[in-house]
N, C-alpha and C. Protein backbone atom coordinates (compact mmCIF):
# COMPACT_ATOMS: atom_id res chain seq x y z
N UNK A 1 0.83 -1.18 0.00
CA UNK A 1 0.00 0.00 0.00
C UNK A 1 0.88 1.25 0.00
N UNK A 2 0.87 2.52 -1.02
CA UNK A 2 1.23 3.64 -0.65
C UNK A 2 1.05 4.25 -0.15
N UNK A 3 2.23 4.92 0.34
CA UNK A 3 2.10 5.61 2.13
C UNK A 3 1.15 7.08 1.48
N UNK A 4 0.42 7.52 2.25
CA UNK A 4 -0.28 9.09 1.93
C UNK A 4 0.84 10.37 2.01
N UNK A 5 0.70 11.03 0.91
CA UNK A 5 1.65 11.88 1.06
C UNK A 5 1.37 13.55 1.48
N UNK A 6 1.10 13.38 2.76
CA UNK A 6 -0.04 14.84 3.26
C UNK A 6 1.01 16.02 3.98
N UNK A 7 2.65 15.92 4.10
CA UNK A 7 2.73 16.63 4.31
C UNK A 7 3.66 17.22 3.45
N UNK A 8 3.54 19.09 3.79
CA UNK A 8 3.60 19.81 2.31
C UNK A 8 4.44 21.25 2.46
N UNK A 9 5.14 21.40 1.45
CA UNK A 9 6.44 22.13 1.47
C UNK A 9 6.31 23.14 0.72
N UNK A 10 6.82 24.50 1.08
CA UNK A 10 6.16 25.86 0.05
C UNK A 10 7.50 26.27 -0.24
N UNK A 11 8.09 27.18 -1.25
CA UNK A 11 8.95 28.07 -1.47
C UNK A 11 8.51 29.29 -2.53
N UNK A 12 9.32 29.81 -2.39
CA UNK A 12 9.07 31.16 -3.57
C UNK A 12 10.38 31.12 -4.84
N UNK A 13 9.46 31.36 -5.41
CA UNK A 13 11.10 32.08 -6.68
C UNK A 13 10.97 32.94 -7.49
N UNK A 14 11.92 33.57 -7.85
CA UNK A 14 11.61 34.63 -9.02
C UNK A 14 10.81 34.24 -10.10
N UNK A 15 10.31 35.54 -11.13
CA UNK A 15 9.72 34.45 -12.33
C UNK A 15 11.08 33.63 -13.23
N UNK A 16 12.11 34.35 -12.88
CA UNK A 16 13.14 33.84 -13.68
C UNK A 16 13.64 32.18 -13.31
N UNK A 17 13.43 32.19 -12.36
CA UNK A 17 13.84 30.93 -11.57
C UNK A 17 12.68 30.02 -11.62
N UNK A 18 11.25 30.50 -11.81
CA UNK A 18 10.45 29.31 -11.97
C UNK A 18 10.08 28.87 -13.47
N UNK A 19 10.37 30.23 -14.24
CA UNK A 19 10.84 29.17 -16.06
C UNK A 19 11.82 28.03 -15.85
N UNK A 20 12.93 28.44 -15.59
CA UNK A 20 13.63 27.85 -15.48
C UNK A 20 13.44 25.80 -14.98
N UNK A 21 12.98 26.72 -13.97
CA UNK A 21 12.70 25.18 -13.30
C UNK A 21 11.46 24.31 -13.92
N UNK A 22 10.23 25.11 -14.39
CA UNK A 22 9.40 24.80 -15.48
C UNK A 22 9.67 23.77 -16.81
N UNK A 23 10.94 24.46 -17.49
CA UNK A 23 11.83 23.89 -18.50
C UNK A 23 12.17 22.55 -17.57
N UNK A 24 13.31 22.91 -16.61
CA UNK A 24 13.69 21.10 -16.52
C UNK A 24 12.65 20.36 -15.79
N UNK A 25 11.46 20.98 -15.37
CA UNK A 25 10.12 19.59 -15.06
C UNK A 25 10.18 19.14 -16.47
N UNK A 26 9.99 20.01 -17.42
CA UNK A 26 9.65 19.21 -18.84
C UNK A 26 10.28 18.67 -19.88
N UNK A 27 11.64 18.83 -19.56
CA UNK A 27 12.72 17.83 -19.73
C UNK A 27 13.01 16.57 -19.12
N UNK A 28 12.97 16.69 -17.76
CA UNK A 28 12.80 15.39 -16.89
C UNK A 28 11.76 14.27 -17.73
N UNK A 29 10.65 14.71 -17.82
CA UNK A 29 9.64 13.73 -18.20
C UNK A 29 8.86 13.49 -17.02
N UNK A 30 8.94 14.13 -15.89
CA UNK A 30 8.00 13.63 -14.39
C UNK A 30 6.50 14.21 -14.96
N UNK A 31 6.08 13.84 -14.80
CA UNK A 31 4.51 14.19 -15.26
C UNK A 31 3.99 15.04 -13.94
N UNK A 32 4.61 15.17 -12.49
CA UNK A 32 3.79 16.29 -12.39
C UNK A 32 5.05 16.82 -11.38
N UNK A 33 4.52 18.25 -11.02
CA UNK A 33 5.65 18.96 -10.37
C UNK A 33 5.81 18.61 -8.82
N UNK A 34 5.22 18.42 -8.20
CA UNK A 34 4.90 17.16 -7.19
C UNK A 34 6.24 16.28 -6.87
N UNK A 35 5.71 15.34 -8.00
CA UNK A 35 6.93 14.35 -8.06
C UNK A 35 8.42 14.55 -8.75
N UNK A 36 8.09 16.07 -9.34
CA UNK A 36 9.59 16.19 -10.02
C UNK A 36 10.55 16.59 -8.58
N UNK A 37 9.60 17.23 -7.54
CA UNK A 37 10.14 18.24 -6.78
C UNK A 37 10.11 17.15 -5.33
N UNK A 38 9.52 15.98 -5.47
CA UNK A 38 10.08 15.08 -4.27
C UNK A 38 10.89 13.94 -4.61
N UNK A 39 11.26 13.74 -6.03
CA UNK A 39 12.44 13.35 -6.46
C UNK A 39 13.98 14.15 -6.48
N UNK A 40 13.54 15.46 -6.61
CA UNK A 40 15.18 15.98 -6.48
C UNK A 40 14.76 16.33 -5.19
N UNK A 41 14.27 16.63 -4.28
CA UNK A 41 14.71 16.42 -2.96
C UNK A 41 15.14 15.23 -2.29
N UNK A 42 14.54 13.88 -2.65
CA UNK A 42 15.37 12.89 -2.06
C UNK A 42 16.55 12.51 -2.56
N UNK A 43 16.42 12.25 -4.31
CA UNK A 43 17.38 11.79 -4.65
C UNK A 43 18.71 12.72 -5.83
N UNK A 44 17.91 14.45 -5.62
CA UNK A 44 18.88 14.92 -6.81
C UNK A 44 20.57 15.32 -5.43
N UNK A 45 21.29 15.90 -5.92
CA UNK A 45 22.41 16.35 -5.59
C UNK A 45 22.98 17.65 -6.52
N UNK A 46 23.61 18.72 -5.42
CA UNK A 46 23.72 19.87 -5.82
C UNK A 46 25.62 19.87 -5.77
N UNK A 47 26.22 20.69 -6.35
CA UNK A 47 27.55 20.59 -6.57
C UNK A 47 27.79 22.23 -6.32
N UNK A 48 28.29 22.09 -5.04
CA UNK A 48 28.90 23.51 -4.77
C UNK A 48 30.81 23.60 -4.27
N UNK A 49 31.30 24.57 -5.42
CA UNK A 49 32.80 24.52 -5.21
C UNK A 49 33.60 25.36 -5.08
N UNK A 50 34.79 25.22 -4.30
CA UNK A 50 35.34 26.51 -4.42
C UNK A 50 36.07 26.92 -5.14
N UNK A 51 36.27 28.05 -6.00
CA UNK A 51 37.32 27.85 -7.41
C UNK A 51 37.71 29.24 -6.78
N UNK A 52 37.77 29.96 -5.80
CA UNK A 52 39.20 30.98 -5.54
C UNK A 52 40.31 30.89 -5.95
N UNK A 53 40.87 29.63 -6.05
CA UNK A 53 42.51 29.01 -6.34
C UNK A 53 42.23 29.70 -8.13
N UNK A 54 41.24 28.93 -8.87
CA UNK A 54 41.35 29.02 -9.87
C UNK A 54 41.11 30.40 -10.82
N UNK A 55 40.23 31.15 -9.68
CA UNK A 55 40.19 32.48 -9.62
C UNK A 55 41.37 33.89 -9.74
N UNK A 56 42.16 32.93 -8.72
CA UNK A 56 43.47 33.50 -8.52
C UNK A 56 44.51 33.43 -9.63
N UNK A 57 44.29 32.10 -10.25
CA UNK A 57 45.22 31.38 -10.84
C UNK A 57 44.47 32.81 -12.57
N UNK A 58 43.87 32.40 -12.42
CA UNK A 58 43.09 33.55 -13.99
C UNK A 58 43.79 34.70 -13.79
N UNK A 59 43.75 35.21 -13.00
CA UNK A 59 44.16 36.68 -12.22
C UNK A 59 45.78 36.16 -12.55
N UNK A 60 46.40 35.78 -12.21
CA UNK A 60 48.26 36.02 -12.46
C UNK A 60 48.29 35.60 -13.77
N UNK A 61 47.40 34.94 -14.47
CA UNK A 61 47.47 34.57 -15.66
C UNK A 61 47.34 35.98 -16.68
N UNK A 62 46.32 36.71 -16.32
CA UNK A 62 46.50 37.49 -16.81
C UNK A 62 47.27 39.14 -16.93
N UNK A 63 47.68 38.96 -15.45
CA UNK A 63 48.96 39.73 -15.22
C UNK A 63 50.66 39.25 -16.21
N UNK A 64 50.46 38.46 -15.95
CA UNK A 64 51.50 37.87 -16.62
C UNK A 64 51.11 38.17 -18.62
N UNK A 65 49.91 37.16 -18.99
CA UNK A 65 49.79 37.85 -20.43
C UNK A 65 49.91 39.55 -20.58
N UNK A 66 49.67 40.36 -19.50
CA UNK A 66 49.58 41.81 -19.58
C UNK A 66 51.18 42.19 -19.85
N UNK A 67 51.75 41.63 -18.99
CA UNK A 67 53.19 42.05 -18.70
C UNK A 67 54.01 41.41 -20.27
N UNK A 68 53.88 40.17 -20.44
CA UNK A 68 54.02 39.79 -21.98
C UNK A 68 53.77 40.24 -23.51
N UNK A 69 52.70 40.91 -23.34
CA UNK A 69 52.42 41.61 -24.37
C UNK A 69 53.39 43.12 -24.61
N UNK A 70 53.52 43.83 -22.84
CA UNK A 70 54.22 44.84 -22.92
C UNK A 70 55.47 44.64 -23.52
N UNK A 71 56.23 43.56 -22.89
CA UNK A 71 57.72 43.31 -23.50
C UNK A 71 57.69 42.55 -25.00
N UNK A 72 56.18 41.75 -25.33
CA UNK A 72 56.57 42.24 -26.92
C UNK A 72 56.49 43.55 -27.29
N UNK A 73 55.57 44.65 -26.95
CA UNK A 73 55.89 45.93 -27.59
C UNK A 73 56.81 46.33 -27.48
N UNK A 74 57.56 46.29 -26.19
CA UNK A 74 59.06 47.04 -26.54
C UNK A 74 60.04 46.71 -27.25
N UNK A 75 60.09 45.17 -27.43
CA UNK A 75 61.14 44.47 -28.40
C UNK A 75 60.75 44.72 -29.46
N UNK A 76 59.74 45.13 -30.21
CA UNK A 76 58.96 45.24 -31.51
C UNK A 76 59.20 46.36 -31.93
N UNK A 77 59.36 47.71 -30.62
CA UNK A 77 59.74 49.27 -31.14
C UNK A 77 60.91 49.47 -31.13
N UNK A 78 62.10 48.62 -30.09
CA UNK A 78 63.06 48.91 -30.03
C UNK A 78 64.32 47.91 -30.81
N UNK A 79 63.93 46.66 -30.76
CA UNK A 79 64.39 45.67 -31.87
C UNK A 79 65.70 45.02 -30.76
N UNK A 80 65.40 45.26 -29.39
CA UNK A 80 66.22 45.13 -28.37
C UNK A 80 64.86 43.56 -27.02
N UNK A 81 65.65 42.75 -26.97
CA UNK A 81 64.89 42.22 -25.70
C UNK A 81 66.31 41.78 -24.43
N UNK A 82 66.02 41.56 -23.23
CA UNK A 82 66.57 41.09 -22.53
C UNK A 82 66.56 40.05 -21.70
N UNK A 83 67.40 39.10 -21.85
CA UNK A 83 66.96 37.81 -21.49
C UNK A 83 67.24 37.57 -19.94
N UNK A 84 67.33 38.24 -19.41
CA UNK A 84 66.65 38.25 -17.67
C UNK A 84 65.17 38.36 -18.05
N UNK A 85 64.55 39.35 -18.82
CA UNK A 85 63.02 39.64 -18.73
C UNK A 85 62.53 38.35 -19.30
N UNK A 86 63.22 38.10 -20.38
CA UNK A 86 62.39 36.32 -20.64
C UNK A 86 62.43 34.91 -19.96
N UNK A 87 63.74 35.50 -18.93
CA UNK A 87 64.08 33.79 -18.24
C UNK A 87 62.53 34.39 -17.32
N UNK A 88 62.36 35.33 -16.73
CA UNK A 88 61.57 35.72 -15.64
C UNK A 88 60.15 35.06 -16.01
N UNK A 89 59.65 35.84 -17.09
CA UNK A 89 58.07 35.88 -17.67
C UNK A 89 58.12 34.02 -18.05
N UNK A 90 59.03 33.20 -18.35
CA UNK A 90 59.01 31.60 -18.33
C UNK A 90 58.86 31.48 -17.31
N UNK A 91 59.25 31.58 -15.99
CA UNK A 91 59.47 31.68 -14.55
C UNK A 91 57.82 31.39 -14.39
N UNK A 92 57.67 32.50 -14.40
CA UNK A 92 56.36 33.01 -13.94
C UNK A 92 55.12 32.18 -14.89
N UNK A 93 55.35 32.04 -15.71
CA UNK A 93 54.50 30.75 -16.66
C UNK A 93 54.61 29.40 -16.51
N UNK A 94 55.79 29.03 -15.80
CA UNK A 94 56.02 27.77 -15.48
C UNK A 94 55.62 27.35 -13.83
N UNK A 95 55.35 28.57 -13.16
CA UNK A 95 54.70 28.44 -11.61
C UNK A 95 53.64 28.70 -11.89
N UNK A 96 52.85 29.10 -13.21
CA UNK A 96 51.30 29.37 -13.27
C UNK A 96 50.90 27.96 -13.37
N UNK A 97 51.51 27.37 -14.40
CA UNK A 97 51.68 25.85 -14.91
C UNK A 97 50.91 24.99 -13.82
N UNK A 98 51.97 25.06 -13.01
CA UNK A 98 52.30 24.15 -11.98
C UNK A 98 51.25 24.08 -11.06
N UNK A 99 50.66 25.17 -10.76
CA UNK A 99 49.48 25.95 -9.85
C UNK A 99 47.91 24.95 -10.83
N UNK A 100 48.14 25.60 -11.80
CA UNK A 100 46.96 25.04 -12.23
C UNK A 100 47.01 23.70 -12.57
N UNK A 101 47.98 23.05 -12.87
CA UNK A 101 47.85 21.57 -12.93
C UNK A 101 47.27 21.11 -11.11
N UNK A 102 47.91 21.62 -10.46
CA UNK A 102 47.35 21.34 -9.00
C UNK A 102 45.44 21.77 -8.48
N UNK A 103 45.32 22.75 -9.31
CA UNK A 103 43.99 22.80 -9.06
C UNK A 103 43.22 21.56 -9.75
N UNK A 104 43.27 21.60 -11.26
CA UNK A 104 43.11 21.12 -12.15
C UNK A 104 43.04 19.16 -11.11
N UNK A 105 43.69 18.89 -11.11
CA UNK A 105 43.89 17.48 -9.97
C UNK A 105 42.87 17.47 -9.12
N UNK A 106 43.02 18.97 -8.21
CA UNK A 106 41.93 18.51 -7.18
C UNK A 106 40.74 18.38 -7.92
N UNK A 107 40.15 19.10 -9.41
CA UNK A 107 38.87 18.69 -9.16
C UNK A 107 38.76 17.69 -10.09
N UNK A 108 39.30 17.32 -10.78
CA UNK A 108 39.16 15.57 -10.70
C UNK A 108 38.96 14.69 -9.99
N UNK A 109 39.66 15.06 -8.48
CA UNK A 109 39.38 14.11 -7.81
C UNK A 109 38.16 14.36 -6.94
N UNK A 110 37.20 15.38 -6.88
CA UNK A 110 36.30 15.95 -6.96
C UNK A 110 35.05 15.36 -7.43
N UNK A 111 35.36 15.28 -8.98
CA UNK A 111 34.56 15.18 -10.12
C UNK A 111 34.25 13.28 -9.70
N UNK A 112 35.93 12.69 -9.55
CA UNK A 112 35.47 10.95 -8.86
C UNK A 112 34.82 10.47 -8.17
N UNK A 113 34.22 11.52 -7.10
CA UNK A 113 33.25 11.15 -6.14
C UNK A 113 32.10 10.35 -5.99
């Protein structure tokens, strides 16, 4: 026998947020919103992460392309480069490297769960 299902759960949402959610009832295929909405409460799962690292990692990335581009302009106007400034800017591309292969790992192992 099925159990009675009498007790009952309210929320609000924007209109933007209830198209939305409209669309994936009718993608799912659940025939009513009911059961779309006491299926992802028992059995959906939400994925929340922290990507600061990778945040960070964008951010020197693009300090670094900033700073790269400058020392091609000057080698380009002056027909002069210096190879302290290029061992450096490799330096600095090869610890970006390294950084993001390490993020990059954790969320794989993340993603294995």
């Amino acid at each position: 026998m099925k159990e009675k299902c009498d007790v009952q759960f309210h929320f609000r949402t924007t209109p933007e947020e209830a198209r939305k959610i409209r669309k994936r009832i009718e993608q799912s295929g659940i025939k009513t919103d009911a059961a779309y909405f006491r299926k992802m409460a028992l059995n959906g799962y939400m994925i929340q992460m922290d990507l600061s690292d990778v945040k960070e990692v964008i951010r020197l990335l693009r300090i670094n392309s900033n700073n790269l581009n400058q020392y091609a302009k000057k080698a380009n106007e002056t027909g002069c480069v210096y190879e302290e400034d290029i061992r450096d800017l490799q330096e600095q591309q090869k610890e970006l490297w390294t950084e993001m292969k390490k993020i990059l790992k954790q969320l794989a192992t993340l993603g294995a769960r």
